[in-house]
N, C-alpha and C. Protein backbone atom coordinates (compact mmCIF):
# COMPACT_ATOMS: atom_id res chain seq x y z
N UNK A 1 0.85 -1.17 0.00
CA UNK A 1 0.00 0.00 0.00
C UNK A 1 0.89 1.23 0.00
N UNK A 2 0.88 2.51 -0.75
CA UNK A 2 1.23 3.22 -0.65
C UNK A 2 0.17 4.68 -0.85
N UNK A 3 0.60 5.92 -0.09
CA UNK A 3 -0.31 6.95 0.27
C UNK A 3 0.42 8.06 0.30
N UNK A 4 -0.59 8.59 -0.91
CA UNK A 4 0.03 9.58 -1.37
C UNK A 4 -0.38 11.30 -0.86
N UNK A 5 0.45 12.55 -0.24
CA UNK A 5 -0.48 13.61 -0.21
C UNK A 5 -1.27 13.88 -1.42
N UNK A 6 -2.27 14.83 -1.22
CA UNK A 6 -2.76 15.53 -2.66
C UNK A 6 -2.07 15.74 -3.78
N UNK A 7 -0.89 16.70 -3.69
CA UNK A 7 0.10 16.68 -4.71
C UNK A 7 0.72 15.74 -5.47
N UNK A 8 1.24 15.16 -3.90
CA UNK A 8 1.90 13.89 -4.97
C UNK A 8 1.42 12.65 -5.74
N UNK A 9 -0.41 12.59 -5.60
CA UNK A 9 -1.18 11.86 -5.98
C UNK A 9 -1.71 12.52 -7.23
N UNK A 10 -2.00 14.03 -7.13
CA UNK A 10 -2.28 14.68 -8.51
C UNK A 10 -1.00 14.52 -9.45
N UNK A 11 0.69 14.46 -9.12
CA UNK A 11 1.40 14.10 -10.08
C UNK A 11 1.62 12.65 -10.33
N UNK A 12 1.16 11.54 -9.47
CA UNK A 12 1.21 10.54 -9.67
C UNK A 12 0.49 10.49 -11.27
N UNK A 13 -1.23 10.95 -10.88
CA UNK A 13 -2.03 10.48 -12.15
C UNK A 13 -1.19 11.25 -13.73
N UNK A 14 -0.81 12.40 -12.92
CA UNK A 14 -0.14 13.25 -14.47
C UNK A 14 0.36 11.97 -14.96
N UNK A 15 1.79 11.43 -14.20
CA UNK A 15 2.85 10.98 -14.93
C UNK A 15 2.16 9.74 -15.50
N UNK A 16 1.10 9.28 -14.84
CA UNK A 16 0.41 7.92 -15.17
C UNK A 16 -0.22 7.99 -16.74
N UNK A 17 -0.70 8.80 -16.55
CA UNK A 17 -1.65 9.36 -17.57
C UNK A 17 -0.65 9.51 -19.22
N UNK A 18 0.47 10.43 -18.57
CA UNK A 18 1.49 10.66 -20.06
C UNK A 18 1.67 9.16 -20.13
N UNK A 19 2.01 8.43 -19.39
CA UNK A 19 2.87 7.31 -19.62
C UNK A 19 2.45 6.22 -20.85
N UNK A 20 0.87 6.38 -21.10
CA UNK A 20 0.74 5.38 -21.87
C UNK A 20 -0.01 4.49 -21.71
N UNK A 21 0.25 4.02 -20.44
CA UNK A 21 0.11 2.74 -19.83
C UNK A 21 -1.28 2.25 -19.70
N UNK A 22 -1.86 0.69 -19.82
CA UNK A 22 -3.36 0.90 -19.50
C UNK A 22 -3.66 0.47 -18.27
N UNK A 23 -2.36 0.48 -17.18
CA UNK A 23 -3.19 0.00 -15.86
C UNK A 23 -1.99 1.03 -14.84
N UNK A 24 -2.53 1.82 -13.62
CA UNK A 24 -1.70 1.77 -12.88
C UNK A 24 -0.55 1.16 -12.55
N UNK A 25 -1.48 -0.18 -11.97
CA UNK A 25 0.02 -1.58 -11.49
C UNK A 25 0.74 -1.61 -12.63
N UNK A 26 0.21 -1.50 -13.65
CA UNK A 26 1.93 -1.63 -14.59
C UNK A 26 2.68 -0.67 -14.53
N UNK A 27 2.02 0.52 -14.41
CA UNK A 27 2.57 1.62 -14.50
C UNK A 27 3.80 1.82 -13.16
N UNK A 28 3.42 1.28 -11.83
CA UNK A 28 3.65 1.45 -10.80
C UNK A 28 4.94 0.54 -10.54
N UNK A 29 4.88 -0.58 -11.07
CA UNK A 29 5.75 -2.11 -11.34
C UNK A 29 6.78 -1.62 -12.22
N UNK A 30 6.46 -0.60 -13.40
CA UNK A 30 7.63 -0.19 -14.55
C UNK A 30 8.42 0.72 -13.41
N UNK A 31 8.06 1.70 -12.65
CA UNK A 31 8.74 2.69 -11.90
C UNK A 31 9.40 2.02 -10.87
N UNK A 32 8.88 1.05 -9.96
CA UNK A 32 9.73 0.17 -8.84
C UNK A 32 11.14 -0.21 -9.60
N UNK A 33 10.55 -1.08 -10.43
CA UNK A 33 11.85 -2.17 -11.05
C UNK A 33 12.58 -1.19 -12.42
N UNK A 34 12.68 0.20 -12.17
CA UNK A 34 13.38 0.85 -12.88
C UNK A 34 13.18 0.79 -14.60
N UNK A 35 12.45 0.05 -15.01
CA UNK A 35 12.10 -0.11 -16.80
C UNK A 35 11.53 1.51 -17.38
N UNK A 36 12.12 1.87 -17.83
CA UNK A 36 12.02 2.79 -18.99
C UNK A 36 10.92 2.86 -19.73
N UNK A 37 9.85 3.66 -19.44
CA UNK A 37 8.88 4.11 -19.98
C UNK A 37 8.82 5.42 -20.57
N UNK A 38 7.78 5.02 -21.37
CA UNK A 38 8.29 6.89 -22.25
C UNK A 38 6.81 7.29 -22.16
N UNK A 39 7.07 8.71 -22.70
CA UNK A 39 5.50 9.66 -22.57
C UNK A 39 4.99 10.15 -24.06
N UNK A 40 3.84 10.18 -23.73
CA UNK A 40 3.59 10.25 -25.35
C UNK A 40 2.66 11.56 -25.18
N UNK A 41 2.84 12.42 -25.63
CA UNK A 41 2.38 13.24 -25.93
C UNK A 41 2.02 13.89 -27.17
N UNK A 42 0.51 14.19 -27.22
CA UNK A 42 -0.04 14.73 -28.81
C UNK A 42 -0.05 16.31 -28.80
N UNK A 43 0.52 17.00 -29.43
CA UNK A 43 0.61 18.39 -29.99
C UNK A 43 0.08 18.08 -31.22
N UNK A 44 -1.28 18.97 -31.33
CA UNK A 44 -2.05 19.05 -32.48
C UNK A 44 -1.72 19.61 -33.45
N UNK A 45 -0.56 21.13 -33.33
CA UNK A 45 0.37 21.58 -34.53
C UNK A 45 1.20 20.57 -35.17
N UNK A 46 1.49 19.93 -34.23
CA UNK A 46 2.58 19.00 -34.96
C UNK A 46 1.84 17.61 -36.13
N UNK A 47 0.51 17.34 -34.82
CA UNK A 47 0.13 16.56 -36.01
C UNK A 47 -0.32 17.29 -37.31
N UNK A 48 -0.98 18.25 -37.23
CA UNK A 48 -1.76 18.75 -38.25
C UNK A 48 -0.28 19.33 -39.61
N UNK A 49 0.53 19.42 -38.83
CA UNK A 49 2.20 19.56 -39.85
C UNK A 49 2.09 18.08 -40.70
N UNK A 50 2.18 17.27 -39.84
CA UNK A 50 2.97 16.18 -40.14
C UNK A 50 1.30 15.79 -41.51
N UNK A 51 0.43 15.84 -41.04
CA UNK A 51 -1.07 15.41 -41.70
C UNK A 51 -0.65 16.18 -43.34
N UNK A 52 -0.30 17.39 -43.13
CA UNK A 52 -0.10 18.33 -44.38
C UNK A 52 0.99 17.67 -45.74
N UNK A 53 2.28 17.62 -44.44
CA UNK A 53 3.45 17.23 -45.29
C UNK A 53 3.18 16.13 -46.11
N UNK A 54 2.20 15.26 -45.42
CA UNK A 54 1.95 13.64 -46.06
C UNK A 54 0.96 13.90 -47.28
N UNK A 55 0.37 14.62 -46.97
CA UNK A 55 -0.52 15.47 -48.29
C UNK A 55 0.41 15.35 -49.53
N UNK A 56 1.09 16.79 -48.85
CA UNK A 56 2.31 17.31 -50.16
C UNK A 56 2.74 15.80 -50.72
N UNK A 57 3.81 15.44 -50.24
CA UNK A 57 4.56 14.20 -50.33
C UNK A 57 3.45 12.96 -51.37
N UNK A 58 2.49 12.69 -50.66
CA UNK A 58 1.17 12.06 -51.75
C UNK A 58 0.97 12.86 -53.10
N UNK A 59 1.16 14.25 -53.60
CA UNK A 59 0.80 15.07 -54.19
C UNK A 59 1.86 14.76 -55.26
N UNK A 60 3.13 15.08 -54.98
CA UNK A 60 4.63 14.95 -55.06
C UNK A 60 4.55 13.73 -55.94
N UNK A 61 4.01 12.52 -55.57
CA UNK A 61 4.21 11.22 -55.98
C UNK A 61 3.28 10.90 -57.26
N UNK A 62 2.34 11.78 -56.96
CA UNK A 62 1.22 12.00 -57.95
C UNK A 62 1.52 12.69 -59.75
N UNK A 63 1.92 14.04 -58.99
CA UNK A 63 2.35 14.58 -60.57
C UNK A 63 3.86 13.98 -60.49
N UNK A 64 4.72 13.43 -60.14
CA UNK A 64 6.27 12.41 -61.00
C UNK A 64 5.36 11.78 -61.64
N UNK A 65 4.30 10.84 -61.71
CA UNK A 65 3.91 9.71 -62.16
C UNK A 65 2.92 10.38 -63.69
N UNK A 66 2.43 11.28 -63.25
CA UNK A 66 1.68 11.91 -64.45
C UNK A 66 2.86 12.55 -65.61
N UNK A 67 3.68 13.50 -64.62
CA UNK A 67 4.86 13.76 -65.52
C UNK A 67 5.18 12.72 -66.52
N UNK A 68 5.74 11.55 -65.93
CA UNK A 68 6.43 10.78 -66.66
C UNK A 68 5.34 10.11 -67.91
N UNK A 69 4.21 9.78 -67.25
CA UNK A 69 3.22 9.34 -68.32
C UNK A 69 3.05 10.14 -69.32
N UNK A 70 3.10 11.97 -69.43
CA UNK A 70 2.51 12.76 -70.35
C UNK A 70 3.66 13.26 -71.44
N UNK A 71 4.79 12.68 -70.91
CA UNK A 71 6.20 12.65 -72.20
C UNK A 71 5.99 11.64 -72.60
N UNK A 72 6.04 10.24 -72.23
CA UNK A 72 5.70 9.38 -73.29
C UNK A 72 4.63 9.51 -74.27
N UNK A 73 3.50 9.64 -73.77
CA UNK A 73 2.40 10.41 -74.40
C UNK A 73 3.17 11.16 -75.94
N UNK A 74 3.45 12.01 -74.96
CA UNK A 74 4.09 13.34 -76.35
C UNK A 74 4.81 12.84 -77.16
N UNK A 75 5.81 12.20 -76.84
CA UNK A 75 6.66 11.42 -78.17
C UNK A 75 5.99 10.23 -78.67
N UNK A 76 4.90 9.80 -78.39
CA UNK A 76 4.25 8.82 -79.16
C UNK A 76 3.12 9.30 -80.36
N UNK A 77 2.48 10.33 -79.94
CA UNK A 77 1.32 10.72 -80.90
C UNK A 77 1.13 11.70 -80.92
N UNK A 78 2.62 12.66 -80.99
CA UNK A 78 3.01 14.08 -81.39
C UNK A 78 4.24 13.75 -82.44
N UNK A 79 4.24 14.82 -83.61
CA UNK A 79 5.31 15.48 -83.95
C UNK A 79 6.31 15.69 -83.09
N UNK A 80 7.30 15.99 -83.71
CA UNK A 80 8.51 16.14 -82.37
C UNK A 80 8.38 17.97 -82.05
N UNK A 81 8.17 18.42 -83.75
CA UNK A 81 7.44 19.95 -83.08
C UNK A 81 6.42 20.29 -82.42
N UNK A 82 5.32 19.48 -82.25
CA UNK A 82 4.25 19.86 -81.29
C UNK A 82 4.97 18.97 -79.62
N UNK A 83 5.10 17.82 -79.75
CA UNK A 83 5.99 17.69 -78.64
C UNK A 83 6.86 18.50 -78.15
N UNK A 84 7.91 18.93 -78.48
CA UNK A 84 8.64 20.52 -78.33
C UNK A 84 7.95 21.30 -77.38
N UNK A 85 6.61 21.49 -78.10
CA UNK A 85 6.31 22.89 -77.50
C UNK A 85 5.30 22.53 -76.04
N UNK A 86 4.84 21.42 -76.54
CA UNK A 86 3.96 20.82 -75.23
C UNK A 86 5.29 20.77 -73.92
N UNK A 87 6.14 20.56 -74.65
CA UNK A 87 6.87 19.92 -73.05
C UNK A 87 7.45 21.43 -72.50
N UNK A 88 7.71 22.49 -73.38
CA UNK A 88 7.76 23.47 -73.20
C UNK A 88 6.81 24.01 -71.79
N UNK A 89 5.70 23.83 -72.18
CA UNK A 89 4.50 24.17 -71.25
C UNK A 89 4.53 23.70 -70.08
N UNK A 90 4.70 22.08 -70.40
CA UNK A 90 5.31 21.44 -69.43
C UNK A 90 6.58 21.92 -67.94
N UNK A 91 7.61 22.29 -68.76
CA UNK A 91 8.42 22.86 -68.04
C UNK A 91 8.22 24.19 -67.43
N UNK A 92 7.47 24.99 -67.63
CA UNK A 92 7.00 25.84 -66.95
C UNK A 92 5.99 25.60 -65.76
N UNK A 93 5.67 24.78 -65.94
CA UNK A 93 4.67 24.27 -64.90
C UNK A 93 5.28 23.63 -64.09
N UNK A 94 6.38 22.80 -64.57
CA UNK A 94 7.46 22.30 -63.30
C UNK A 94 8.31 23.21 -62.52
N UNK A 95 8.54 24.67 -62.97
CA UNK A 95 9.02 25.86 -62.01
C UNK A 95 8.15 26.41 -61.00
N UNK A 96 6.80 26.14 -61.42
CA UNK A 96 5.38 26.59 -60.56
C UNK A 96 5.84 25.02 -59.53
N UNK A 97 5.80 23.74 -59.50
CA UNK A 97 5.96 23.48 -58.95
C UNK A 97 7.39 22.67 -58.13
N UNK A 98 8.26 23.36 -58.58
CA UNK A 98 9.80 23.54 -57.93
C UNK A 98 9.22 24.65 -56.55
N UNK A 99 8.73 25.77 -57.24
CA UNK A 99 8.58 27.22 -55.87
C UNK A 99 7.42 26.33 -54.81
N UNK A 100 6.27 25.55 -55.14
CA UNK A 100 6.10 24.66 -54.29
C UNK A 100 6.77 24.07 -53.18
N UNK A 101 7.38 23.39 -53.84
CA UNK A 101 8.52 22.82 -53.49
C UNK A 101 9.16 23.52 -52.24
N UNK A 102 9.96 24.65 -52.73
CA UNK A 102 10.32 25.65 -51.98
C UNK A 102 9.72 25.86 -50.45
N UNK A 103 8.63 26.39 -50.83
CA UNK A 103 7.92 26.52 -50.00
C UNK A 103 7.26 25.36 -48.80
N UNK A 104 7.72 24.41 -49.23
CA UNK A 104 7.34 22.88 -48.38
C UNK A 104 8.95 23.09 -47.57
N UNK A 105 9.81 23.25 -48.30
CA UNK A 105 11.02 23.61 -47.30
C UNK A 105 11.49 24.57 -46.37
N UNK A 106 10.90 25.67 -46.90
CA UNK A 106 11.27 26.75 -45.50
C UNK A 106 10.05 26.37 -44.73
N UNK A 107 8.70 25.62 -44.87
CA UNK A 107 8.00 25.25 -44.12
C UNK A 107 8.57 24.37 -43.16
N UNK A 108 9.11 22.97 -43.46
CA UNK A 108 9.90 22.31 -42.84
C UNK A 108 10.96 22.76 -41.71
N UNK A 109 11.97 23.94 -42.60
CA UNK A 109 12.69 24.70 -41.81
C UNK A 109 12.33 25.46 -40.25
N UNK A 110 10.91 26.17 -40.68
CA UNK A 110 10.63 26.92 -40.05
C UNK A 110 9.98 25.74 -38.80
N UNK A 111 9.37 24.94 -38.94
CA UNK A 111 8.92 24.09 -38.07
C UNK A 111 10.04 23.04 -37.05
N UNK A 112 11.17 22.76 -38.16
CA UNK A 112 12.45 22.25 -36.74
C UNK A 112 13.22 23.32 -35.78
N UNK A 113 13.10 24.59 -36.68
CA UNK A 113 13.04 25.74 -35.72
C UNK A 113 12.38 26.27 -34.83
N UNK A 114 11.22 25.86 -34.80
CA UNK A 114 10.19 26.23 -33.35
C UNK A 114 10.35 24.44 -32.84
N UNK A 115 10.76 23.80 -33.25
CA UNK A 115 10.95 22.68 -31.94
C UNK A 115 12.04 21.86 -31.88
């Protein structure tokens, strides 16, 4: 049996609570016999970062795959002058999404910098 004041029973449940754990006694048994438990904690910025990036990154994977499909395309049932100019178009649209790009990185940046 152990008895705790107020305090140290209100930080008991804190640490219980971060810990994870789904029972006290385990919780209580990991802290006696010294085993290494970790705390898990949810920050909703971080998820809602991490929710975004996986977006981008899905997005990312999306137009490589269209890219690559819409040059074959072009050199199959284009001229090499209308191909030319299509991929032309093409490449401009890949600078629109290079500054994307960009912008997914000082995002990144800016976010290992606040933590």
């Amino acid at each position: 049996m152990v008895r705790f004041t107020d305090m140290e029973h209100a930080r008991f449940l804190t640490m219980y609570e971060q810990s994870g754990l789904l029972s006290k006694a385990a919780f209580i048994k990991a802290r006696v016999f010294g085993d290494v438990f970790r705390v898990i904690k949810n920050d909703r910025g971080t998820m809602e970062y991490v929710a975004k990036l996986t977006q981008f990154h899905a997005q990312f994977r999306a137009v490589g795959t269209n890219y690559n499909q819409i040059v074959k395309l072009l050199h199959t049932h284009f001229s090499e002058r209308k191909a030319l100019a299509m991929l032309y178009k093409l490449e401009n649209e890949t600078r629109e999404l290079a500054a994307v790009g960009q912008r997914i990185i000082a995002l990144c940046e800016e976010f290992r910098e606040r933590w």
